[in-house]
C-alpha atoms as a PDB file:
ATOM      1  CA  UNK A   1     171.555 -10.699 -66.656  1.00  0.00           C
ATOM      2  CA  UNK A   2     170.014 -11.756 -69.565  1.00  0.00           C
ATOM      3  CA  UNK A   3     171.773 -14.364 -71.863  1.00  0.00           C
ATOM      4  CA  UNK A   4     169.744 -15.049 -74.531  1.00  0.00           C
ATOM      5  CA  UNK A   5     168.411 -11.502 -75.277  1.00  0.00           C
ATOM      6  CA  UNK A   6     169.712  -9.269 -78.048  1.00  0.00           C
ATOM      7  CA  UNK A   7     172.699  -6.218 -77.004  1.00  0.00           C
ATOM      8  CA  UNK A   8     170.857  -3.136 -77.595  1.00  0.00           C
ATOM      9  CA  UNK A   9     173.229  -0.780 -78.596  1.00  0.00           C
ATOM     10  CA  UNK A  10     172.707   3.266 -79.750  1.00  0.00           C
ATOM     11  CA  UNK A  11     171.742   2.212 -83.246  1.00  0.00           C
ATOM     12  CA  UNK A  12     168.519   2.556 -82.075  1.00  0.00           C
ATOM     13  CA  UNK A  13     168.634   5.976 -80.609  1.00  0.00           C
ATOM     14  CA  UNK A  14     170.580   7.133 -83.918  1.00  0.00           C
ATOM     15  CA  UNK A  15     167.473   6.091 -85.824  1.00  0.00           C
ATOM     16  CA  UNK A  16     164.912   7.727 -83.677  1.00  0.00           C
ATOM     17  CA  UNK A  17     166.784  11.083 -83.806  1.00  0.00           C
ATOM     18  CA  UNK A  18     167.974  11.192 -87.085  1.00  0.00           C
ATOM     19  CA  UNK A  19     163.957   9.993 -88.243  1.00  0.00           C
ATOM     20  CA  UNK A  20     162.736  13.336 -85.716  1.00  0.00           C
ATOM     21  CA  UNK A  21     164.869  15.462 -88.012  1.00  0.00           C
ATOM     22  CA  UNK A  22     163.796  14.788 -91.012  1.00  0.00           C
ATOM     23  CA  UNK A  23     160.188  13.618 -91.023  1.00  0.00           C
ATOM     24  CA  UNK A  24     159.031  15.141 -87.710  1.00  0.00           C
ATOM     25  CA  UNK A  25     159.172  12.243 -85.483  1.00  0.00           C
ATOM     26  CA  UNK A  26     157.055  10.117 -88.302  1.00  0.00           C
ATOM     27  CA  UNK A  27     159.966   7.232 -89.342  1.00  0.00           C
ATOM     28  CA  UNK A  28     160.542   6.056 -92.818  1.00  0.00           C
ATOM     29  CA  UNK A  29     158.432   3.511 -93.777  1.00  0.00           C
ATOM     30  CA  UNK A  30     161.815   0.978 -95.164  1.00  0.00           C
ATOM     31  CA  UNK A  31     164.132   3.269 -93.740  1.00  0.00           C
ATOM     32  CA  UNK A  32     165.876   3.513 -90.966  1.00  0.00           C
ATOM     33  CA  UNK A  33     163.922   2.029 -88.468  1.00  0.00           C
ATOM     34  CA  UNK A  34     163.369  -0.702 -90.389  1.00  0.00           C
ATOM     35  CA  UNK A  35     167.430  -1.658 -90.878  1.00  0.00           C
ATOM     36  CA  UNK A  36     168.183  -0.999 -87.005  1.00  0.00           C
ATOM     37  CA  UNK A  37     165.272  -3.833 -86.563  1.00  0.00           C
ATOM     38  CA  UNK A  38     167.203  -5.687 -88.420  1.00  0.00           C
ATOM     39  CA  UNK A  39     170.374  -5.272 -87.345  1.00  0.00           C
ATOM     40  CA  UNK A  40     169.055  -5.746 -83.605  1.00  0.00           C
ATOM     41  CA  UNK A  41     167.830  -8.931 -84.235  1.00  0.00           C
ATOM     42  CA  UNK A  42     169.898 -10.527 -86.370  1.00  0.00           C
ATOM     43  CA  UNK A  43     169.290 -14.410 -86.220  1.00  0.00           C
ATOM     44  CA  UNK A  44     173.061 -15.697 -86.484  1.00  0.00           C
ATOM     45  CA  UNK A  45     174.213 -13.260 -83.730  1.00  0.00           C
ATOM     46  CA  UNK A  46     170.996 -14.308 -81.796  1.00  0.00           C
ATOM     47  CA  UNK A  47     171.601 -18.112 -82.116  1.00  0.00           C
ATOM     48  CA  UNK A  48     175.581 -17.600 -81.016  1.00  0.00           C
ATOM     49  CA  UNK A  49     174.493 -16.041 -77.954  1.00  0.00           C
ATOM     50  CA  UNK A  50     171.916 -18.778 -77.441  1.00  0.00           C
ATOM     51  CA  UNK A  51     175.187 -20.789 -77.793  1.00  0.00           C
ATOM     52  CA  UNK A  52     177.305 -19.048 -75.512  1.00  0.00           C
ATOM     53  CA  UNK A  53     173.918 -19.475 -72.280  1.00  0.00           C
ATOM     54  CA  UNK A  54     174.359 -23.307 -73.062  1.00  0.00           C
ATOM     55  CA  UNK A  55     177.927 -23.655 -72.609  1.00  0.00           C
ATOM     56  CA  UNK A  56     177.931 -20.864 -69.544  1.00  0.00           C
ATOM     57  CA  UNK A  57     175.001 -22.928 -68.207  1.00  0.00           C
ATOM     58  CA  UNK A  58     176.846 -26.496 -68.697  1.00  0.00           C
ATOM     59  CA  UNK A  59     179.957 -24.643 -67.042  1.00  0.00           C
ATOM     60  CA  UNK A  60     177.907 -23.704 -64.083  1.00  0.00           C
ATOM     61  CA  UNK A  61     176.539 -27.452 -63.767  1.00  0.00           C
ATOM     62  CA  UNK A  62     180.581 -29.194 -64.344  1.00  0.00           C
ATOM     63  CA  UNK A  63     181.580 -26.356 -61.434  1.00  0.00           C
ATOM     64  CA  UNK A  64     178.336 -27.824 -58.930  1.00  0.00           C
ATOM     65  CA  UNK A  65     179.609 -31.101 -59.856  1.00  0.00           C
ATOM     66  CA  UNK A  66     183.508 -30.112 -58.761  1.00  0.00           C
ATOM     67  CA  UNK A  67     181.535 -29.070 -55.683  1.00  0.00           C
ATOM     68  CA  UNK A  68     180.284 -32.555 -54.380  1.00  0.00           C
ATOM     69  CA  UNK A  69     184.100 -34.070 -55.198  1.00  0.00           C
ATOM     70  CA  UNK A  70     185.807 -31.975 -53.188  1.00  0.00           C
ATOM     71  CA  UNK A  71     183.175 -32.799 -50.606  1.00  0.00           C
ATOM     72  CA  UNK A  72     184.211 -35.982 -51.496  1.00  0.00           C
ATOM     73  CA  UNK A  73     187.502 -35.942 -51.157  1.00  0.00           C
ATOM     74  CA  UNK A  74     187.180 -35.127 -47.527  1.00  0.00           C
ATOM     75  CA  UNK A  75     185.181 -37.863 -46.687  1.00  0.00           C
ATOM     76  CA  UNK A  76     187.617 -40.068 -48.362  1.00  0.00           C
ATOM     77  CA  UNK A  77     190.362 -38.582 -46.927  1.00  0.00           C
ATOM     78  CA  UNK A  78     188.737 -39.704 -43.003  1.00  0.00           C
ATOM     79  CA  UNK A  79     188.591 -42.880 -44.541  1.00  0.00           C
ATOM     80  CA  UNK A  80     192.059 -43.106 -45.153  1.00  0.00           C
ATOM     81  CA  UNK A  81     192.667 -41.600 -41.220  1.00  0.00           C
ATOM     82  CA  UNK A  82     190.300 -44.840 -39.793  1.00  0.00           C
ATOM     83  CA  UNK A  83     192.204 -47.275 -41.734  1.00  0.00           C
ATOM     84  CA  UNK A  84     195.334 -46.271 -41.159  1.00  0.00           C
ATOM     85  CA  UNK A  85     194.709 -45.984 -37.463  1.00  0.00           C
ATOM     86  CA  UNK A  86     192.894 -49.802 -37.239  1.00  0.00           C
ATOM     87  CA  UNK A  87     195.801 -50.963 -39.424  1.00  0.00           C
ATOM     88  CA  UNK A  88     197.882 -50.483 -35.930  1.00  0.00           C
ATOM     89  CA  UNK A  89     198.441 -53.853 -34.610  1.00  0.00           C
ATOM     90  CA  UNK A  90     198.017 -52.282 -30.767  1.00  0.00           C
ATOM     91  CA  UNK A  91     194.025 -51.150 -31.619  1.00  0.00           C
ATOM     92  CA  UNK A  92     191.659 -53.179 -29.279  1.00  0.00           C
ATOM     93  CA  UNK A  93     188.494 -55.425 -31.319  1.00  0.00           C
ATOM     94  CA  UNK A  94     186.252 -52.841 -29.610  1.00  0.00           C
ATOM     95  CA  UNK A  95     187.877 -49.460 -31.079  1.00  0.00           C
ATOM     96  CA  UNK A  96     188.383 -51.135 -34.666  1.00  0.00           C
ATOM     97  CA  UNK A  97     184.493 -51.864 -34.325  1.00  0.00           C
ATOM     98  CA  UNK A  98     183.738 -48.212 -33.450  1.00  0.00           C
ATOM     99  CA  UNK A  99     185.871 -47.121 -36.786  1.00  0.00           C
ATOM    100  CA  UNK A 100     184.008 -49.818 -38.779  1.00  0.00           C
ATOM    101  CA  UNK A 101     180.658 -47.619 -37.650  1.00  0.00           C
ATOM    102  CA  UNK A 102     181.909 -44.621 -38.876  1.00  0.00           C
ATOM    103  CA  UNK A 103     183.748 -46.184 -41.898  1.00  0.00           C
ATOM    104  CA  UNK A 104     180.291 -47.481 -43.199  1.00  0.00           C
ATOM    105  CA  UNK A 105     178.707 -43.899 -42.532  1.00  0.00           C
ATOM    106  CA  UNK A 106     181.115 -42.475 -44.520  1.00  0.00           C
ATOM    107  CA  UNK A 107     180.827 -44.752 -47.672  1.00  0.00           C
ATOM    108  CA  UNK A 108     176.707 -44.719 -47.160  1.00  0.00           C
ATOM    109  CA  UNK A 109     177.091 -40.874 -47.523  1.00  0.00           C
ATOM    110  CA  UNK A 110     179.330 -40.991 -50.871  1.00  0.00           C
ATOM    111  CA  UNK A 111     177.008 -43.652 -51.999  1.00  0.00           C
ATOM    112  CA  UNK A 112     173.865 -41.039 -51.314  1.00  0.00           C
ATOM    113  CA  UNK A 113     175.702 -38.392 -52.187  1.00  0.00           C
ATOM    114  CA  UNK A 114     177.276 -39.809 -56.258  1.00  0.00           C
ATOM    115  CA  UNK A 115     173.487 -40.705 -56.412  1.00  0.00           C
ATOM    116  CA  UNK A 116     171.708 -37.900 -55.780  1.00  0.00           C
ATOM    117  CA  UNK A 117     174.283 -34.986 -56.655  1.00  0.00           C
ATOM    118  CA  UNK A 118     171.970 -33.054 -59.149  1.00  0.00           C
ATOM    119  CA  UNK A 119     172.452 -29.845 -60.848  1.00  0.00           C
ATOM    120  CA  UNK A 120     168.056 -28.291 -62.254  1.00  0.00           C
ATOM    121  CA  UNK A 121     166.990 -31.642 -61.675  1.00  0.00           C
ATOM    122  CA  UNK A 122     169.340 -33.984 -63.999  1.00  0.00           C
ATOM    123  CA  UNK A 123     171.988 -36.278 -62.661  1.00  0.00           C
ATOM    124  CA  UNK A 124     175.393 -34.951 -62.409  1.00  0.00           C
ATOM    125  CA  UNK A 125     177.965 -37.520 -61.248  1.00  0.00           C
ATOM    126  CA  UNK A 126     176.793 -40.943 -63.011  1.00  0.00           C
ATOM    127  CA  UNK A 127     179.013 -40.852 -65.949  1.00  0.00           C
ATOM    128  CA  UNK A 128     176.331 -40.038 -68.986  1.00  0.00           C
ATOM    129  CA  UNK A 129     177.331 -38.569 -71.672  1.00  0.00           C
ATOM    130  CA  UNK A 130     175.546 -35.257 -73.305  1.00  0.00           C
ATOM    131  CA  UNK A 131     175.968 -33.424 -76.695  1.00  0.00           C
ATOM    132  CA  UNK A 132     175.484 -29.789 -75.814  1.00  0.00           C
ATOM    133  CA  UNK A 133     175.197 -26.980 -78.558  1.00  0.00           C
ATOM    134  CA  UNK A 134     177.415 -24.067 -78.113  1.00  0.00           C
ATOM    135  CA  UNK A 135     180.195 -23.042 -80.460  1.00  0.00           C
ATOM    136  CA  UNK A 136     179.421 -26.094 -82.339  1.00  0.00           C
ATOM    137  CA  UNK A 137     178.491 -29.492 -80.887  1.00  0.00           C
ATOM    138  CA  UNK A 138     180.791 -30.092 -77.726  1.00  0.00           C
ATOM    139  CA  UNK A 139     180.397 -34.223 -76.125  1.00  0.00           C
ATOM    140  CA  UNK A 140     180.930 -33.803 -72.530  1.00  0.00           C
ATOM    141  CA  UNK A 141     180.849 -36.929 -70.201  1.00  0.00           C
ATOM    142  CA  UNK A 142     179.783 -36.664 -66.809  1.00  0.00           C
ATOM    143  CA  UNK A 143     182.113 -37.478 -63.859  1.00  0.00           C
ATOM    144  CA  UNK A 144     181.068 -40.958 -62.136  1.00  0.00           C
ATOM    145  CA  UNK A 145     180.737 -41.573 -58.848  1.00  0.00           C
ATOM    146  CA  UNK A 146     180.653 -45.407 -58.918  1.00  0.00           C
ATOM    147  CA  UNK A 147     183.974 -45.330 -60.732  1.00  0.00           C
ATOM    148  CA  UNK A 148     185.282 -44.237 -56.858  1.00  0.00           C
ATOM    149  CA  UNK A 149     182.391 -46.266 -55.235  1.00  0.00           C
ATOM    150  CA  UNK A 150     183.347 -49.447 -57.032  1.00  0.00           C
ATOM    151  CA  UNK A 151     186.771 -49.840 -54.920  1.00  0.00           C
ATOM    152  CA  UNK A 152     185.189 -49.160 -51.351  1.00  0.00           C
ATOM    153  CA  UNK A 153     183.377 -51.768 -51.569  1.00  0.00           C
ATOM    154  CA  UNK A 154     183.354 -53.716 -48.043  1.00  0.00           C
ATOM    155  CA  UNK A 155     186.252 -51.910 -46.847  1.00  0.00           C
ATOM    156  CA  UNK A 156     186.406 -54.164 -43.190  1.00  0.00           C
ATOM    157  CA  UNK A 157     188.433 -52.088 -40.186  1.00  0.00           C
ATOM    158  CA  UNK A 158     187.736 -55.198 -38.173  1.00  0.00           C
ATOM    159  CA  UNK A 159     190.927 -56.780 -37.709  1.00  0.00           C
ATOM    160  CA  UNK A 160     194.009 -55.755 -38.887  1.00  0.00           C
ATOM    161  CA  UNK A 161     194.683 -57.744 -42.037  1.00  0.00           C
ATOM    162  CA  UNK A 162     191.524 -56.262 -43.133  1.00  0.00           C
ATOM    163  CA  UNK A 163     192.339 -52.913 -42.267  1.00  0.00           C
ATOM    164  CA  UNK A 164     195.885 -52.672 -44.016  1.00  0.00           C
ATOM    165  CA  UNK A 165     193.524 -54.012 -47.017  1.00  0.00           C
ATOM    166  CA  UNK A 166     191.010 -51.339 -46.714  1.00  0.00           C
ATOM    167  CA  UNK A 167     193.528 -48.552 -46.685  1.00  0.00           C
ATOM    168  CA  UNK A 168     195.036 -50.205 -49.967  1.00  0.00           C
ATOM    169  CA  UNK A 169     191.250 -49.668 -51.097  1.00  0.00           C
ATOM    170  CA  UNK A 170     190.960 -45.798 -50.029  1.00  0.00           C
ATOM    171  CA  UNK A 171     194.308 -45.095 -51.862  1.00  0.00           C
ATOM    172  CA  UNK A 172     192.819 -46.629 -55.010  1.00  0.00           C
ATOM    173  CA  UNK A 173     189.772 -44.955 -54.788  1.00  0.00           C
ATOM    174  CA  UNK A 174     191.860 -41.543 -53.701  1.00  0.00           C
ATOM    175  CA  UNK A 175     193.235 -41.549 -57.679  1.00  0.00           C
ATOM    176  CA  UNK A 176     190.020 -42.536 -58.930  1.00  0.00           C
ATOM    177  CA  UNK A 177     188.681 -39.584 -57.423  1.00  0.00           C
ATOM    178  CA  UNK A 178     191.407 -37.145 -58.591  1.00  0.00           C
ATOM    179  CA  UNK A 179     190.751 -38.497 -62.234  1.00  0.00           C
ATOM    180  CA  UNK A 180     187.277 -37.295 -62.269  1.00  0.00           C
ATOM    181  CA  UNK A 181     188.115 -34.711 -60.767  1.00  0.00           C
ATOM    182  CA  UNK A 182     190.346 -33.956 -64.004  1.00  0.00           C
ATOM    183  CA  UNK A 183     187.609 -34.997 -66.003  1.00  0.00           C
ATOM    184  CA  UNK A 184     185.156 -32.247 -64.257  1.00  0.00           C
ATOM    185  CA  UNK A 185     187.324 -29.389 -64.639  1.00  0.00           C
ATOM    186  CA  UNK A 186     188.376 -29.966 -68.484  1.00  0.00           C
ATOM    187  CA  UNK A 187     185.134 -29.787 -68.679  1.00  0.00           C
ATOM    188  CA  UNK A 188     183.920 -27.023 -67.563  1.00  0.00           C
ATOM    189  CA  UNK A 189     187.611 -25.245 -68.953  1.00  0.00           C
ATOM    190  CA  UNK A 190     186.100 -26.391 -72.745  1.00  0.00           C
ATOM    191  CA  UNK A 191     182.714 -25.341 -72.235  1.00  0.00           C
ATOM    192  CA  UNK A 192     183.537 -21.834 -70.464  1.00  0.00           C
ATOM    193  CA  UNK A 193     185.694 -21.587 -73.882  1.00  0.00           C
ATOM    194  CA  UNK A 194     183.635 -22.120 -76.279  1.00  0.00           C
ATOM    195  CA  UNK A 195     181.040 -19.832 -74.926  1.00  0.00           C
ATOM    196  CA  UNK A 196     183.423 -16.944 -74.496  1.00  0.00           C
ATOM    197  CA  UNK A 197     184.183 -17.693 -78.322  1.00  0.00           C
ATOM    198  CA  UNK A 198     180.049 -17.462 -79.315  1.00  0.00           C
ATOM    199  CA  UNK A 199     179.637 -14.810 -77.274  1.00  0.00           C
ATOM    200  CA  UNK A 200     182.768 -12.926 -78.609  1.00  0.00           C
ATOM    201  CA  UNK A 201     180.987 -14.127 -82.339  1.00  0.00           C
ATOM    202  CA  UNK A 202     177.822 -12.485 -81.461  1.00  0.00           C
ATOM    203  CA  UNK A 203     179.174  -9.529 -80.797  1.00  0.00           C
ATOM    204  CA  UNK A 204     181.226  -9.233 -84.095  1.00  0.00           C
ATOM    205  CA  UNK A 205     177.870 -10.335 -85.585  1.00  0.00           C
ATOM    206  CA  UNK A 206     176.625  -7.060 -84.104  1.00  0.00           C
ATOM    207  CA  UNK A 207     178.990  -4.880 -85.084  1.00  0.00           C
ATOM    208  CA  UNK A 208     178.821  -5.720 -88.640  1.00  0.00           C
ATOM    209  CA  UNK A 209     175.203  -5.803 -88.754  1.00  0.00           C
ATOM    210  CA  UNK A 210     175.376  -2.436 -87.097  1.00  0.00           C
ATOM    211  CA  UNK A 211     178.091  -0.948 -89.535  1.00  0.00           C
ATOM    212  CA  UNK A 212     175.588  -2.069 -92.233  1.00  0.00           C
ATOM    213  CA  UNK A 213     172.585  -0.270 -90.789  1.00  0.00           C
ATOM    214  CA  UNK A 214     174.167   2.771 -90.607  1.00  0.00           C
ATOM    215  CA  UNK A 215     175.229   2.738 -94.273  1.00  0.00           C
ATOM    216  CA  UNK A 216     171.416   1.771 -94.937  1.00  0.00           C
ATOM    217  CA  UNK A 217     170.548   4.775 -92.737  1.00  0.00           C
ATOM    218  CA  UNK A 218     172.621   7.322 -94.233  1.00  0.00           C
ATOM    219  CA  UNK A 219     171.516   6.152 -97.453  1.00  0.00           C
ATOM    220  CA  UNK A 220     167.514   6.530 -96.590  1.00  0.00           C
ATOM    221  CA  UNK A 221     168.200   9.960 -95.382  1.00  0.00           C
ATOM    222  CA  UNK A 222     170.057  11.184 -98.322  1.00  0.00           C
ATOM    223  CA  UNK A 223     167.513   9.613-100.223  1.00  0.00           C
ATOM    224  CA  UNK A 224     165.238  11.406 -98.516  1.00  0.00           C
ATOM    225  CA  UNK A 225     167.068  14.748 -99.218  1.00  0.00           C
ATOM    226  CA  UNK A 226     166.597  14.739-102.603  1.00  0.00           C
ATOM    227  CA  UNK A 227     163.373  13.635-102.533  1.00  0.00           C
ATOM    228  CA  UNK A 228     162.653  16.669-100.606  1.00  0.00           C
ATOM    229  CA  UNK A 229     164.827  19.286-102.924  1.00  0.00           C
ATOM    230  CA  UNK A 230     162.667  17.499-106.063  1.00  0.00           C
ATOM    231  CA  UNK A 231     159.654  18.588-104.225  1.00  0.00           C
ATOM    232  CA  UNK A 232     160.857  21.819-103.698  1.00  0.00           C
ATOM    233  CA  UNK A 233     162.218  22.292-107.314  1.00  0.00           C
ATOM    234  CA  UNK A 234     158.026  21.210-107.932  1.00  0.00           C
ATOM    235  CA  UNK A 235     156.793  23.229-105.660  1.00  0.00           C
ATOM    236  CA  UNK A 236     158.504  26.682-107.074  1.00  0.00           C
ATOM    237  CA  UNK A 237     157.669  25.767-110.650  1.00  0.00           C
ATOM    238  CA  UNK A 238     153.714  25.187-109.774  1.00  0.00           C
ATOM    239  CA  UNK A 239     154.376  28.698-108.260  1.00  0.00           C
ATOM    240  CA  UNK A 240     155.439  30.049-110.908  1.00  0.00           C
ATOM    241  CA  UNK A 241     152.863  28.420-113.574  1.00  0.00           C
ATOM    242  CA  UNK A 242     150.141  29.839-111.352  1.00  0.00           C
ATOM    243  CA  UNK A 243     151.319  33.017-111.618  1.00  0.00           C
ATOM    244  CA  UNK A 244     151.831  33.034-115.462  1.00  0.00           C
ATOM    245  CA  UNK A 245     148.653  32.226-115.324  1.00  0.00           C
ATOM    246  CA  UNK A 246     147.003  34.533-113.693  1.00  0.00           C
ATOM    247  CA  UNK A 247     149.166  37.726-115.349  1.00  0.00           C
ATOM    248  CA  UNK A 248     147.787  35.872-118.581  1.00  0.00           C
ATOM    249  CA  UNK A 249     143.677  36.300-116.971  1.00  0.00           C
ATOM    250  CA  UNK A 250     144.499  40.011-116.262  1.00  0.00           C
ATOM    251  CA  UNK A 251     145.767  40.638-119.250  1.00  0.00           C
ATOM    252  CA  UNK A 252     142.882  39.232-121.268  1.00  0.00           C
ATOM    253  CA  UNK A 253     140.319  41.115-119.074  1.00  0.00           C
END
């Protein structure tokens, strides 16, 4: 698919055929040809749909970044599960221990994965903010990670004062996830927008630029026309001159 290309449409094929009738294939030097060029690569309808790849593009990168939060969101959901469970007053030292393990895994893995969640090479879950050029200038600020990060830090399954603490913690960080997720999908909702609305501009760009070419086209060939019947109208009058003169030769001879 190509996104940044001009729409060919049958402008094109009008020109050609309509140039093969009346100048045997050979096209009007300012005519025709020359207004579907034009009209095919009209720089406002070109820059819209230039618009419309940026905002489909940042769309694509605020959908990878839902991605890695619902990913997330799993991981942080077991996290709830472990703390709930070493929050039990019956647990044994040696099974809160074995949930501490797999607590730490868990928030080492968010940690990588806020870090490192990337979308053609440029950070996608650290909270910068980027001005991209669609419809228009749109501000779009990243979802961040750390916002989450920020309250799992030392959750301790340990005992079970520390537990019932940490599972206060993974509720906290449980909203804070759900508000960038919010933040993700408006988002992508206003960029997939305001592309639909360049590419939907581009189009009308199109059809008026192609509306116009055909005027200019049906004006070159009648132009033509006439220039042809002139020719003709010169062509029967040298005719006729010639002859005069020659009936004139004869007669003087």
């Amino acid at each position: 698919m190509s996104m940044i290309g001009p729409n060919i449409d049958m402008t094109g094929a009008r020109a050609v055929n309509y140039s093969s009738q009346t100048t045997g294939g050979n096209l009007i030097k300012g005519g025709p040809a020359t207004f579907v060029t034009a009209a095919q690569t009209n720089p406002e309808a070109s820059i819209a749909r230039a618009g419309s790849t940026n905002g489909y593009s940042g769309a694509m990168r605020q959908d990878t970044a839902a991605a890695v939060l619902d990913q997330a969101g799993q991981m942080i959901d077991r996290l709830g599960e472990l703390a709930a469970r070493a929050s039990d007053g019956t647990m044994s030292g040696s099974d809160r221990q074995a949930m501490q393990v797999e607590a730490d895994q868990l928030t080492g893995g968010l940690q990588d994965m806020f870090s490192n969640a990337n979308f053609g090479g440029q950070a996608i879950l650290q909270g910068d903010t980027h001005v991209l050029n669609v419809d228009g200038a749109i501000n779009i600020t990243d979802a961040d990670g750390g916002n989450v990060m920020t309250h799992l830090s030392g959750l301790d399954l340990t005992t079970q004062a520390g537990a019932t603490t940490a599972l206060g913690q993974v509720k906290n960080a449980s909203g804070e996830l759900t508000i960038e997720k919010v933040k993700t999908a408006n988002n992508g909702a206003a960029l997939s927008r305001a592309s639909d609305i360049a590419n939907v501009r581009a189009a009308n760009i199109d059809a008026v630029s192609s509306r116009q070419s055909d005027a200019s086209i049906l004006q070159a060939i009648e132009k033509l026309a006439l220039t042809r019947v002139e020719q003709a109208k010169m062509s029967t009058i040298h005719q006729k001159m010639r002859a005069m003169k020659i009936a004139t030769v004869d007669t003087l001879m």
